[in-house]
Every structure is written in C-alpha cells, then in structure tokens.
N, C-alpha and C. Protein backbone atom coordinates (compact mmCIF):
# COMPACT_ATOMS: atom_id res chain seq x y z
N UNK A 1 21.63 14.59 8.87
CA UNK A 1 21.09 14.66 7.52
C UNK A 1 20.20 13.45 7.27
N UNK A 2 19.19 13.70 6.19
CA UNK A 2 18.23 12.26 6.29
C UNK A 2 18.85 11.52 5.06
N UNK A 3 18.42 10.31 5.27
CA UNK A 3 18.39 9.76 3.76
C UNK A 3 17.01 9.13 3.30
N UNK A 4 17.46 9.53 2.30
CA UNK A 4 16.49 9.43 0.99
C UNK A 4 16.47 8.21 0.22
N UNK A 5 15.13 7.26 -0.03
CA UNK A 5 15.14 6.11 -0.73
C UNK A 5 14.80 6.57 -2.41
N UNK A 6 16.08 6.72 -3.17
CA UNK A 6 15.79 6.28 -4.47
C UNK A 6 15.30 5.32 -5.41
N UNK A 7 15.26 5.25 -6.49
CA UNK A 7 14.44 4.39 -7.37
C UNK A 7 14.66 4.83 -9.31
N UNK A 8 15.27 4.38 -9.64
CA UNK A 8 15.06 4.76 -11.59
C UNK A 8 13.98 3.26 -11.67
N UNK A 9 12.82 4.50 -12.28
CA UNK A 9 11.71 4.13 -13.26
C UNK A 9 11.91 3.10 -14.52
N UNK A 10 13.38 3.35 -15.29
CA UNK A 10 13.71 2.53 -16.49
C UNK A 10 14.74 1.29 -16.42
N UNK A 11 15.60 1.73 -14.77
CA UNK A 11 16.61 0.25 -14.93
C UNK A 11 15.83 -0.53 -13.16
N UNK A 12 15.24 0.22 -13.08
CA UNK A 12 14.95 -0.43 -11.70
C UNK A 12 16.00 -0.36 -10.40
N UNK A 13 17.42 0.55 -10.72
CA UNK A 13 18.24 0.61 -9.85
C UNK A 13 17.60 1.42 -8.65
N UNK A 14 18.41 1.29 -7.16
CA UNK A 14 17.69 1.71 -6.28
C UNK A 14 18.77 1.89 -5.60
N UNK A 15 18.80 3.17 -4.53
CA UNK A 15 19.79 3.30 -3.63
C UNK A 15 19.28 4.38 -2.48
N UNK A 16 20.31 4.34 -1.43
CA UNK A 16 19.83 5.19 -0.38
C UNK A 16 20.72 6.33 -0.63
N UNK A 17 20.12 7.65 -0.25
CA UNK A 17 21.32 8.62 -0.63
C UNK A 17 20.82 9.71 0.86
N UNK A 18 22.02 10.17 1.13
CA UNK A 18 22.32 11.01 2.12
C UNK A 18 22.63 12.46 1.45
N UNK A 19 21.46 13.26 1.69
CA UNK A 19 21.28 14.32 1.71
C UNK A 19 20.79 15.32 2.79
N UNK A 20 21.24 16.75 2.63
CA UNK A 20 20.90 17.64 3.10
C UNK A 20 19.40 17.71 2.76
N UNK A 21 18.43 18.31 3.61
CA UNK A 21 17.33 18.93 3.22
C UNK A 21 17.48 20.14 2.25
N UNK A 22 17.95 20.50 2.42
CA UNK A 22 18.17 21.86 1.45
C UNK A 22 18.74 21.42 -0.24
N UNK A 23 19.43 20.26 -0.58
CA UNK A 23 19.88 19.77 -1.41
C UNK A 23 18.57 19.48 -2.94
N UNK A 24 19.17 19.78 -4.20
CA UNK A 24 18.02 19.45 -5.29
C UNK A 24 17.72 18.11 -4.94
N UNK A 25 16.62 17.85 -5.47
CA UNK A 25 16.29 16.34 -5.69
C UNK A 25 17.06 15.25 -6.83
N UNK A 26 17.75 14.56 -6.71
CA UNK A 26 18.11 13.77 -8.00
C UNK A 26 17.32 12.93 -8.76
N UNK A 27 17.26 13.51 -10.27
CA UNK A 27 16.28 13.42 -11.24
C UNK A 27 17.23 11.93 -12.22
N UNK A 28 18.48 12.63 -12.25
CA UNK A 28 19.47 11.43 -13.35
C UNK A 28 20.05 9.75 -12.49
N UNK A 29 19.82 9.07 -13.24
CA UNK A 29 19.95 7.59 -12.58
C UNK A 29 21.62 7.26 -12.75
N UNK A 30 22.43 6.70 -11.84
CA UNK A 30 23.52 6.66 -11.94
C UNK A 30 24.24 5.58 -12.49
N UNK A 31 23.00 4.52 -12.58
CA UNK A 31 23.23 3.48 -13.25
C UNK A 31 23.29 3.87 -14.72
N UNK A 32 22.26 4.23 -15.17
CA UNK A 32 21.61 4.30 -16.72
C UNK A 32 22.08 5.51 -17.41
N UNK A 33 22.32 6.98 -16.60
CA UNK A 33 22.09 8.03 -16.27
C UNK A 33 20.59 8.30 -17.60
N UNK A 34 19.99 7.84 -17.29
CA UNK A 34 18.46 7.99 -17.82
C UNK A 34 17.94 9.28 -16.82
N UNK A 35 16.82 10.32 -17.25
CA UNK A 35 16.08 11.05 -16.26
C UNK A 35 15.02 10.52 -15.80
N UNK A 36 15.20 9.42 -15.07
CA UNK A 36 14.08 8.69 -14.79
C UNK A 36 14.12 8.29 -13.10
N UNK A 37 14.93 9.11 -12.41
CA UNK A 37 15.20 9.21 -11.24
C UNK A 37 14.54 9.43 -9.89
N UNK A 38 14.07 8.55 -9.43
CA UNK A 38 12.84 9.69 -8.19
C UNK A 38 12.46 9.22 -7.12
N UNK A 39 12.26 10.01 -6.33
CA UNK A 39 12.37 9.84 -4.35
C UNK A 39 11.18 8.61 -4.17
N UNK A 40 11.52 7.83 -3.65
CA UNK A 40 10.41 6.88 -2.74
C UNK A 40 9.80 7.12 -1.74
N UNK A 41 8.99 7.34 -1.24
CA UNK A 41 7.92 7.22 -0.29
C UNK A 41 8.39 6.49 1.05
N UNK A 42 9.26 6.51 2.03
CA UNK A 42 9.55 5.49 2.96
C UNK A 42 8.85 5.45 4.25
N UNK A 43 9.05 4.43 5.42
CA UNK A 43 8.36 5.05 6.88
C UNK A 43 9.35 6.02 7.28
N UNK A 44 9.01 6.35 8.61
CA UNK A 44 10.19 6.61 9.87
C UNK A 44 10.82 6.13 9.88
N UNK A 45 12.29 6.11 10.68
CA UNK A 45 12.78 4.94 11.31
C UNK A 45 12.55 5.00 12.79
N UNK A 46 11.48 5.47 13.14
CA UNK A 46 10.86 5.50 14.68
C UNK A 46 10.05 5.78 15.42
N UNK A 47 9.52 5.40 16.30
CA UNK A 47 7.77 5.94 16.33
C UNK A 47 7.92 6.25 17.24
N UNK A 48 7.28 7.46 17.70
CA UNK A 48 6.77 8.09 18.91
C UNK A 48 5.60 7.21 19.78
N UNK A 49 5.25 7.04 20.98
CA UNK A 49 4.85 6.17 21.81
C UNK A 49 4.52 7.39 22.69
N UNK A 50 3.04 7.90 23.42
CA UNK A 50 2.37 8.11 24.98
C UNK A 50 3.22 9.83 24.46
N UNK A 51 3.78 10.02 26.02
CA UNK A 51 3.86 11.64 26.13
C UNK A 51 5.57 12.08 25.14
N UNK A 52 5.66 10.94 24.27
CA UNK A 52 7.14 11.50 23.73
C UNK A 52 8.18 10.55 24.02
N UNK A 53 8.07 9.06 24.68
CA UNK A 53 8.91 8.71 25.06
C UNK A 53 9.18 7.37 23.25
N UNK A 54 10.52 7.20 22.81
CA UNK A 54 10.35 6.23 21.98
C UNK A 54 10.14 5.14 22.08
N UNK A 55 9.00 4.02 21.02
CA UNK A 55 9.06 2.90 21.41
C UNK A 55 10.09 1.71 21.79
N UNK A 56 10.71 1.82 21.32
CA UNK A 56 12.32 1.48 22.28
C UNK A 56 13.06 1.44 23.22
N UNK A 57 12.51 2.66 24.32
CA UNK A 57 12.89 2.79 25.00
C UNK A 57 12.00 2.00 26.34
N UNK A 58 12.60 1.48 27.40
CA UNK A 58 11.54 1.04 28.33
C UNK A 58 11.80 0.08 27.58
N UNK A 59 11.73 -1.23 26.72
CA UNK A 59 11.43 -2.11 26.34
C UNK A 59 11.05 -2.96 27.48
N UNK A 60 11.99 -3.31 28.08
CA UNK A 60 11.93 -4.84 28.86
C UNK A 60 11.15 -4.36 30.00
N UNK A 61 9.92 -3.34 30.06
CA UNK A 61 8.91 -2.94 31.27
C UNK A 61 9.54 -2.03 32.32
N UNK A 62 8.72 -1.92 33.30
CA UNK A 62 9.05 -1.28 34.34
C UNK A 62 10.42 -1.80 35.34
N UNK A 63 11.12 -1.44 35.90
CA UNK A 63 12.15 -1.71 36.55
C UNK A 63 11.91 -1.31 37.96
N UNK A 64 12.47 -1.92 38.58
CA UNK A 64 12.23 -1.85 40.11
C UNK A 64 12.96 -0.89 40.89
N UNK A 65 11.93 0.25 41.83
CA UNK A 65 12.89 1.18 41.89
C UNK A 65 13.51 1.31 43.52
N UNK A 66 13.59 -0.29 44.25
CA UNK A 66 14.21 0.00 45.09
C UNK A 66 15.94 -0.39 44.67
N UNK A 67 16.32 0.60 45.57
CA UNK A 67 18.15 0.75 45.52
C UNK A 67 18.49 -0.58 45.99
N UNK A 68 19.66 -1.13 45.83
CA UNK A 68 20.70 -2.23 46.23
C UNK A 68 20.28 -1.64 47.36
N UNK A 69 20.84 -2.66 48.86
CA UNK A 69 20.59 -2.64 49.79
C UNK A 69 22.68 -2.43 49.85
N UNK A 70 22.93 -1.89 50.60
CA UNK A 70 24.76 -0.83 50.70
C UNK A 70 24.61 -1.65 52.77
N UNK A 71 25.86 -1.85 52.65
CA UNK A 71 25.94 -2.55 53.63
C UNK A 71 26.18 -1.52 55.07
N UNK A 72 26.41 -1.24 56.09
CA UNK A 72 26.18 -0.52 57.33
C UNK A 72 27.66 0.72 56.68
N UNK A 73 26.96 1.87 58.01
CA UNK A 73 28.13 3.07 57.13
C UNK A 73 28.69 3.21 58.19
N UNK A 74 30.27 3.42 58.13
CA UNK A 74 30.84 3.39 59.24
C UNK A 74 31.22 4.87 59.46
C-alpha cells in the first residue's frame, strides 16, 4: 500500500498516512478536524537507473567475476 503525504491548510498539521489506492481521499484534519485537509505532492522513494536496474543496486561498482580459487579435488 502507498503512503500518502498529508497537510491541513489551517493548523499546518502534517502526517504520513497509509492507504489503499482505492481508499477516499482525506479531506478532515485530525488535529483541528477543520475541512482543510489535502494530499501533498511527494517524490518516489526510488529511481529507476539504464535497462530497469535500481539506483541502489550495484552501488559499490562492478565486482570481480573470477571465483575463489577451491583448493585440488580429490
């Protein structure tokens, strides 16, 4: 489920709320209960990078892809 950055217009209270997509929007402030209630504008929390891979991932570069060297097989 995503969450949602709130905001009331009249007390300035602000909170994150976890909702369904399918869920109404909350209009009443829980502080004030004023109708002055309404969704913020936020980023992602993640960016896509090249063919799909996240920027996160890979961080510390390429890794070296020879194997440990495994000692003689008996």
């Amino acid at each position: 489920m995503p969450i949602y950055a709130y905001k009331c217009s009249a007390c300035d209270h602000e909170q994150d709320v976890l909702q369904k997509m399918s869920d109404p929007v909350l209009t009443v402030c829980p502080a004030c209960n004023q109708s002055t209630y309404v969704k913020q504008v936020t980023a992602a929390g993640f960016q896509l990078k090249g063919d799909g891979w996240y920027v996160t991932d890979f961080r510390d570069g390429p890794k070296s892809n020879s194997a440990p060297s495994g000692g003689s097989s008996d």
